[in-house]
N, C-alpha and C. Protein backbone atom coordinates (compact mmCIF):
# COMPACT_ATOMS: atom_id res chain seq x y z
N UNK A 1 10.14 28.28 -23.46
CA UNK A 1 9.52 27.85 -24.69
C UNK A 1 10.53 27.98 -25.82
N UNK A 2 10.57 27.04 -26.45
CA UNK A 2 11.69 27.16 -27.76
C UNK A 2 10.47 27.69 -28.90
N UNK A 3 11.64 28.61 -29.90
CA UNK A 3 11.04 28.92 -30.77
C UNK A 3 11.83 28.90 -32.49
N UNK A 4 11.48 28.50 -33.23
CA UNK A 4 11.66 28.45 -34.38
C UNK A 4 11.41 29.64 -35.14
N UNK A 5 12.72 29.64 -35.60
CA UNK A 5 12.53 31.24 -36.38
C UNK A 5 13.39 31.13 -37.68
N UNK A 6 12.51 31.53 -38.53
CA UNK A 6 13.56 32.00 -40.21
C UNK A 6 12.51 32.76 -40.45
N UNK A 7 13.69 33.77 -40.78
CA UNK A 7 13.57 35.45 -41.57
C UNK A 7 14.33 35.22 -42.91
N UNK A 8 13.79 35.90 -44.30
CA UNK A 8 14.35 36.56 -45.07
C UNK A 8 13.89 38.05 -45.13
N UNK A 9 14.98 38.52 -45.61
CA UNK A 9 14.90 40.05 -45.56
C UNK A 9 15.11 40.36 -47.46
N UNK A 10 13.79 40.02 -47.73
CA UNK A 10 13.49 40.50 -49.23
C UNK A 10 12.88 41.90 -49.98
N UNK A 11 13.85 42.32 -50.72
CA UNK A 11 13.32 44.14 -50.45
C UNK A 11 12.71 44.18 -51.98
N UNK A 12 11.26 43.76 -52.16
CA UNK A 12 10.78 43.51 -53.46
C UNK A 12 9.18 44.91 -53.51
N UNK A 13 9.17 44.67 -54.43
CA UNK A 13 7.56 45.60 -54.46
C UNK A 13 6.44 44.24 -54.19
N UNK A 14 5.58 45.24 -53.21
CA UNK A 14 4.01 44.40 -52.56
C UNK A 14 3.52 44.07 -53.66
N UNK A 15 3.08 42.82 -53.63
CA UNK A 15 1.88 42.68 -54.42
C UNK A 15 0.75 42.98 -54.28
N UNK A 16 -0.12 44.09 -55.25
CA UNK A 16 -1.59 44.51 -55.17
C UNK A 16 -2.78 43.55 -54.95
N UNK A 17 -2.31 42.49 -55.72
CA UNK A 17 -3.64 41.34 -55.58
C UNK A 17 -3.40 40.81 -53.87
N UNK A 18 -2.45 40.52 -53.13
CA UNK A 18 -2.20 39.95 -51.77
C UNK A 18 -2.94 41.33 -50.73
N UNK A 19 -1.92 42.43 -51.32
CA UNK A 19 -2.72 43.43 -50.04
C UNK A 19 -3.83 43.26 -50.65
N UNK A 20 -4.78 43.28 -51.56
CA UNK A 20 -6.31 43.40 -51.54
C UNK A 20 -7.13 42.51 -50.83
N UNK A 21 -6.39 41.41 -50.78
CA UNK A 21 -6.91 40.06 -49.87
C UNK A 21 -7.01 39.99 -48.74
N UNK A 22 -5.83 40.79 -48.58
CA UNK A 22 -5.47 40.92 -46.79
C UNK A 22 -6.69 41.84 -46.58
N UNK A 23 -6.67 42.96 -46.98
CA UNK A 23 -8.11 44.06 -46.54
C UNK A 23 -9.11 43.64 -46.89
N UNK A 24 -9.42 42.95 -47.88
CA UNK A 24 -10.86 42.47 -48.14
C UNK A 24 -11.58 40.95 -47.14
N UNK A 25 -10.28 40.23 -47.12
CA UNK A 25 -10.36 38.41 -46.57
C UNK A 25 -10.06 38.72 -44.96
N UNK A 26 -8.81 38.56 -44.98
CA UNK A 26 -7.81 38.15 -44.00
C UNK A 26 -8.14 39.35 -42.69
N UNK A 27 -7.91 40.06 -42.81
CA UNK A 27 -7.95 41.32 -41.97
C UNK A 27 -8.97 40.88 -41.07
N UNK A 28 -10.45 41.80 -42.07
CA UNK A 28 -11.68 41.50 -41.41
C UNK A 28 -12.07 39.91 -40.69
N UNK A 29 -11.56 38.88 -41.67
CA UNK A 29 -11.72 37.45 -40.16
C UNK A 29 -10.98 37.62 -39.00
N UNK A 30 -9.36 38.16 -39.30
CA UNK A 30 -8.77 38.23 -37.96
C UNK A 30 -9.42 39.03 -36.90
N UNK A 31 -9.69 40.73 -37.61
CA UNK A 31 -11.04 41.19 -36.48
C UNK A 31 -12.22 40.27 -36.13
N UNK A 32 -12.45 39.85 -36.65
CA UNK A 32 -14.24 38.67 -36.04
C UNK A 32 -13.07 38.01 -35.64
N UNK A 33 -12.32 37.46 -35.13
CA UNK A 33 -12.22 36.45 -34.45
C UNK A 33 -11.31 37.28 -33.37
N UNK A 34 -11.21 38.25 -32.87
CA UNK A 34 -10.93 39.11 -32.28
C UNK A 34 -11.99 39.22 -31.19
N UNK A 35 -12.92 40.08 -31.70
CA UNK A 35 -13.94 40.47 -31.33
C UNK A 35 -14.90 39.30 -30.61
N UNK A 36 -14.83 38.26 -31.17
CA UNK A 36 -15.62 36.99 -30.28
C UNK A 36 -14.52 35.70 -29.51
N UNK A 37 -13.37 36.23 -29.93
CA UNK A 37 -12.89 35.78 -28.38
C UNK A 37 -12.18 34.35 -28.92
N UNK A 38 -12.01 34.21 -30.02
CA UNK A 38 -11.18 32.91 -30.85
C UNK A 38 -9.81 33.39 -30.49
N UNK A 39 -9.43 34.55 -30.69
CA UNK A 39 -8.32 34.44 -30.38
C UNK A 39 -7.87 35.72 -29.55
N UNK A 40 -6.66 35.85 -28.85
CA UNK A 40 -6.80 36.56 -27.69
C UNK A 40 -6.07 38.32 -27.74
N UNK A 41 -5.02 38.07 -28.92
CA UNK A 41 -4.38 39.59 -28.76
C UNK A 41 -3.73 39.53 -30.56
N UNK A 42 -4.44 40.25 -31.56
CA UNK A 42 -3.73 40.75 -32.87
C UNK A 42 -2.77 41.84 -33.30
N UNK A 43 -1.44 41.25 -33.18
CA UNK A 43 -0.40 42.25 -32.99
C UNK A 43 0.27 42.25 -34.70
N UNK A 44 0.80 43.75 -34.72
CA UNK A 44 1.24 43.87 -35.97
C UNK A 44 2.66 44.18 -35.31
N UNK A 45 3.77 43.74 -36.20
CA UNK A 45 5.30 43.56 -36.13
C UNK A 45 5.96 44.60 -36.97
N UNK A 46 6.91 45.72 -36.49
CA UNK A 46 7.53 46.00 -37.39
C UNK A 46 8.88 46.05 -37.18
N UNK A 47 9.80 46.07 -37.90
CA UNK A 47 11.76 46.66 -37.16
C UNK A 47 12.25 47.22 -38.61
N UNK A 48 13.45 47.79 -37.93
CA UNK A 48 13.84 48.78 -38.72
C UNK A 48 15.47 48.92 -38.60
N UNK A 49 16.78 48.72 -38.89
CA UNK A 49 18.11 48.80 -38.75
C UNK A 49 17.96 50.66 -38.84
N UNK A 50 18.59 50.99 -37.86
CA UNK A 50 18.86 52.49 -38.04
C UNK A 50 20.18 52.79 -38.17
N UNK A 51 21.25 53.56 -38.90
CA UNK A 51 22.36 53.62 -38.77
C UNK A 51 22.78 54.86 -37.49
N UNK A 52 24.06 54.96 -36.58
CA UNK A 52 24.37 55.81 -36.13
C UNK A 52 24.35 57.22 -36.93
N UNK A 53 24.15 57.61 -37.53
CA UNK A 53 24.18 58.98 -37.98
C UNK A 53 24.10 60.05 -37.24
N UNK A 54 24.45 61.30 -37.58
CA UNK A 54 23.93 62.57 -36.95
C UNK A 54 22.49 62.77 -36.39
N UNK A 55 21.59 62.52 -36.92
CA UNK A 55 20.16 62.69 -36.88
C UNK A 55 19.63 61.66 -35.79
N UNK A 56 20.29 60.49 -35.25
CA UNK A 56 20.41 59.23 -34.63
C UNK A 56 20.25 60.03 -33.07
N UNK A 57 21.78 60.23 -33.36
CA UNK A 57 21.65 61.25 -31.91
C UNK A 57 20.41 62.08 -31.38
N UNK A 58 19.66 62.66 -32.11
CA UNK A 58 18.43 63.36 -31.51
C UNK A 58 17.12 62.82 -31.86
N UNK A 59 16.54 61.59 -32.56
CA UNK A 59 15.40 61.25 -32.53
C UNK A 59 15.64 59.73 -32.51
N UNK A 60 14.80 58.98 -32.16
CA UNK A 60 14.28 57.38 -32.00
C UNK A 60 14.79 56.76 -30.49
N UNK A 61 15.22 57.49 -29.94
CA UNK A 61 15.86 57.28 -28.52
C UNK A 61 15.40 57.89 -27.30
N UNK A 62 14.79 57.36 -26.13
CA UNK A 62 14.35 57.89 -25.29
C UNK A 62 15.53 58.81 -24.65
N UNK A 63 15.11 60.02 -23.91
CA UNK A 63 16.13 60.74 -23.31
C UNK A 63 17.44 60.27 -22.38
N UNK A 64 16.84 58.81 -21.63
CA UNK A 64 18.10 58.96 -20.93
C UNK A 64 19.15 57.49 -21.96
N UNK A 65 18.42 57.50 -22.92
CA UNK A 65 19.17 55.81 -23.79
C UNK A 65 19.78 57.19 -24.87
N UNK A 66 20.26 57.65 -25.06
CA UNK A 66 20.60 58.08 -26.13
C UNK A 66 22.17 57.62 -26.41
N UNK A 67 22.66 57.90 -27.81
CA UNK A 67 23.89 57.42 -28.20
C UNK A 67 24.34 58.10 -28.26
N UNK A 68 25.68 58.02 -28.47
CA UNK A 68 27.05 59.31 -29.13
C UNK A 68 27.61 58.40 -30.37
N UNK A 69 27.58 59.01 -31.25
CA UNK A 69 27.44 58.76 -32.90
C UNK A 69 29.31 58.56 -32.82
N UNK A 70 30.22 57.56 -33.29
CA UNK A 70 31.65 57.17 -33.28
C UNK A 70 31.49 57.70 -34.29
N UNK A 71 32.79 58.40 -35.19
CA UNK A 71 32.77 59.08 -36.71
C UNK A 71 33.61 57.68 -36.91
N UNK A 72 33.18 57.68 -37.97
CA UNK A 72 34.42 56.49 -39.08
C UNK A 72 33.59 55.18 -38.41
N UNK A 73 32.86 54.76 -37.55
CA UNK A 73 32.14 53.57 -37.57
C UNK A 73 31.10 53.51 -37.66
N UNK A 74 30.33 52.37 -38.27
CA UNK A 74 29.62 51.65 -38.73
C UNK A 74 28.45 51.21 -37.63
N UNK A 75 28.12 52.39 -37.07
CA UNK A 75 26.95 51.41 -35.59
C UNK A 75 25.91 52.10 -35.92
N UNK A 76 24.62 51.34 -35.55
CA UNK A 76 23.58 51.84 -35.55
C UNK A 76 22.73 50.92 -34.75
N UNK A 77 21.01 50.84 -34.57
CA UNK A 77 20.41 50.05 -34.21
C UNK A 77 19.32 49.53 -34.81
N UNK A 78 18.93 48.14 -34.15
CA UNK A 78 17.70 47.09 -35.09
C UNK A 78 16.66 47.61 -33.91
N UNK A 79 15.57 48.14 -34.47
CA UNK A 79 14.44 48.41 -33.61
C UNK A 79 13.11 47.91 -34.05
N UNK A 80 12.65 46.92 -33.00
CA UNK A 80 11.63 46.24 -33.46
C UNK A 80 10.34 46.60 -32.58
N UNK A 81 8.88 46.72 -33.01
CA UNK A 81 7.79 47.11 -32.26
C UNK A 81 6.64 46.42 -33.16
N UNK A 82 5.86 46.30 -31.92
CA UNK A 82 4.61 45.67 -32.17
C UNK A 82 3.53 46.28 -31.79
N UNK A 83 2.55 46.15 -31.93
CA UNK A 83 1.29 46.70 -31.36
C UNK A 83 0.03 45.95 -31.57
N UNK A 84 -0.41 46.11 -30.45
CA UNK A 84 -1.58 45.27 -30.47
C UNK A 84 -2.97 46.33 -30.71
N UNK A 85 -3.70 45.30 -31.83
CA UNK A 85 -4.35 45.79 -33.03
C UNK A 85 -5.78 46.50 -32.19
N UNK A 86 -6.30 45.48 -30.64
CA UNK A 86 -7.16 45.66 -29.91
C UNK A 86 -7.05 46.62 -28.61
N UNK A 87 -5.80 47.16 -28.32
CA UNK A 87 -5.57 47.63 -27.10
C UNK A 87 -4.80 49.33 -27.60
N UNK A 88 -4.31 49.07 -28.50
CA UNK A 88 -2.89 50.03 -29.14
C UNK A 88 -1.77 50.35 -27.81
N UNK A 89 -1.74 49.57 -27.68
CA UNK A 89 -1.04 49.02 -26.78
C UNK A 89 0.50 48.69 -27.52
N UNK A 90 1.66 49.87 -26.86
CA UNK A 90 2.95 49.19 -28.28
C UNK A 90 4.13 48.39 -27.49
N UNK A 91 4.64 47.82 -27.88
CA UNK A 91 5.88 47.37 -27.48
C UNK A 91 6.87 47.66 -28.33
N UNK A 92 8.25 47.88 -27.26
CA UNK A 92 9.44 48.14 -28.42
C UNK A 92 10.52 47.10 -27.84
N UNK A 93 11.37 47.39 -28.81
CA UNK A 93 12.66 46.61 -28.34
C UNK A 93 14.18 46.88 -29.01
N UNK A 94 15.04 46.95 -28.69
CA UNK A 94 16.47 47.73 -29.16
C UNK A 94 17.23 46.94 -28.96
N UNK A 95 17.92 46.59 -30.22
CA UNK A 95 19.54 46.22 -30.32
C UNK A 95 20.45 46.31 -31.09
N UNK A 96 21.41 46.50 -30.42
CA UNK A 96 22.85 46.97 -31.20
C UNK A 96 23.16 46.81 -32.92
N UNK A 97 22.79 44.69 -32.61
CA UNK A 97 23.18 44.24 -34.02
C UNK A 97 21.63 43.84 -34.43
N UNK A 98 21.50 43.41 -35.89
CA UNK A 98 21.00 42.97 -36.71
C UNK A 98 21.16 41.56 -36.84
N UNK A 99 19.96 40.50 -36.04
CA UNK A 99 20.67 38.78 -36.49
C UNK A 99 19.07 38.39 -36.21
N UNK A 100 18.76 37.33 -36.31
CA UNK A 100 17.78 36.43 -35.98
C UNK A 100 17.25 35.73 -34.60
N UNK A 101 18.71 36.09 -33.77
CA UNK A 101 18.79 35.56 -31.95
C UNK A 101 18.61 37.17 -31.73
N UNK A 102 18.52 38.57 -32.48
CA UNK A 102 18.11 39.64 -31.88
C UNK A 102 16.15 39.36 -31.66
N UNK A 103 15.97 39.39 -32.50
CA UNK A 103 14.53 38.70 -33.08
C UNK A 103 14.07 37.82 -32.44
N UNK A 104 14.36 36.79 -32.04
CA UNK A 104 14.20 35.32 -31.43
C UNK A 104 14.34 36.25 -29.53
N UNK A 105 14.54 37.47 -29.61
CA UNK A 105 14.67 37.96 -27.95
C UNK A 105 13.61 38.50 -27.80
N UNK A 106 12.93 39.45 -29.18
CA UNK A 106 12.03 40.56 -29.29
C UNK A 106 10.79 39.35 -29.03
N UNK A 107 10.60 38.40 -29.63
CA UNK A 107 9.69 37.50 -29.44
C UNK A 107 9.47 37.17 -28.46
N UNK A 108 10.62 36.65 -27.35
CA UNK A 108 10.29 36.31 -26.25
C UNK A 108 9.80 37.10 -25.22
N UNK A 109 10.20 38.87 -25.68
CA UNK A 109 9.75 39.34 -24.77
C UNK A 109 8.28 39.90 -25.10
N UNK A 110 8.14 39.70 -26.27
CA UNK A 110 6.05 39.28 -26.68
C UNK A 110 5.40 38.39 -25.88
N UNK A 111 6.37 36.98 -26.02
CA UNK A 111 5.25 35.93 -25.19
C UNK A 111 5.64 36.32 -23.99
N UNK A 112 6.26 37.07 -23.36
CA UNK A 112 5.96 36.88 -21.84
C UNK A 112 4.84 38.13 -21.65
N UNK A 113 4.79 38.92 -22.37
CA UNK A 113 3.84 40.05 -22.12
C UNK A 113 2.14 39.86 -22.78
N UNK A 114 2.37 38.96 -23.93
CA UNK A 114 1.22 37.94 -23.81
C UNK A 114 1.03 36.56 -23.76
N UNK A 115 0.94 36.11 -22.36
CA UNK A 115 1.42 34.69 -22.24
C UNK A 115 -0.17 33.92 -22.92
């Protein structure tokens, strides 16, 4: 399946009037249409660039994935997770760099887990 993807990465303050909509409007239809079967799985998206740091080394990494932190470079990781809103059910996903074909992978491995 091809997929079309554009991201901006805009680091602005939420708007109060939108989240009120979302909890008051949007939300509650996506649950009713949840709940009666319009649509099949409501997943929330999040990712996060982590830098290698000290602190890197001992949390966000399962025991046997862990890193060794290079001094003087610049590495860290893009960690993206989802969860589904009806199951809590999470998915994760890890990579090195930060791009849009990292993203465009995390997706694919959504639709295959909800085809």
């Amino acid at each position: 399946m091809d997929l079309a993807i554009q991201r901006q990465r805009i680091q602005a303050k939420p708007d109060p009037d939108l989240q009120k909509e979302f909890k008051k409007v949007t939300f509650p239809e996506l649950k009713q249409q949840l709940e009666n079967g319009i649509i099949d799985h409501l997943l929330f998206e999040e990712e996060a660039f982590i830098r290698a740091y000290q602190a890197l080394r001992y949390t966000g990494f399962q025991k046997d994935s862990r890193r060794k932190s290079e001094h003087g470079q610049h590495k860290g990781a893009e960690l993206f997770a989802s969860i589904n809103y009806g199951t809590g059910e999470i998915t994760n996903y890890e990579e090195e760099n930060s791009s849009s074909l990292a993203f465009k992978r995390f997706l694919e491995l959504l639709l295959n887990e909800y085809p």
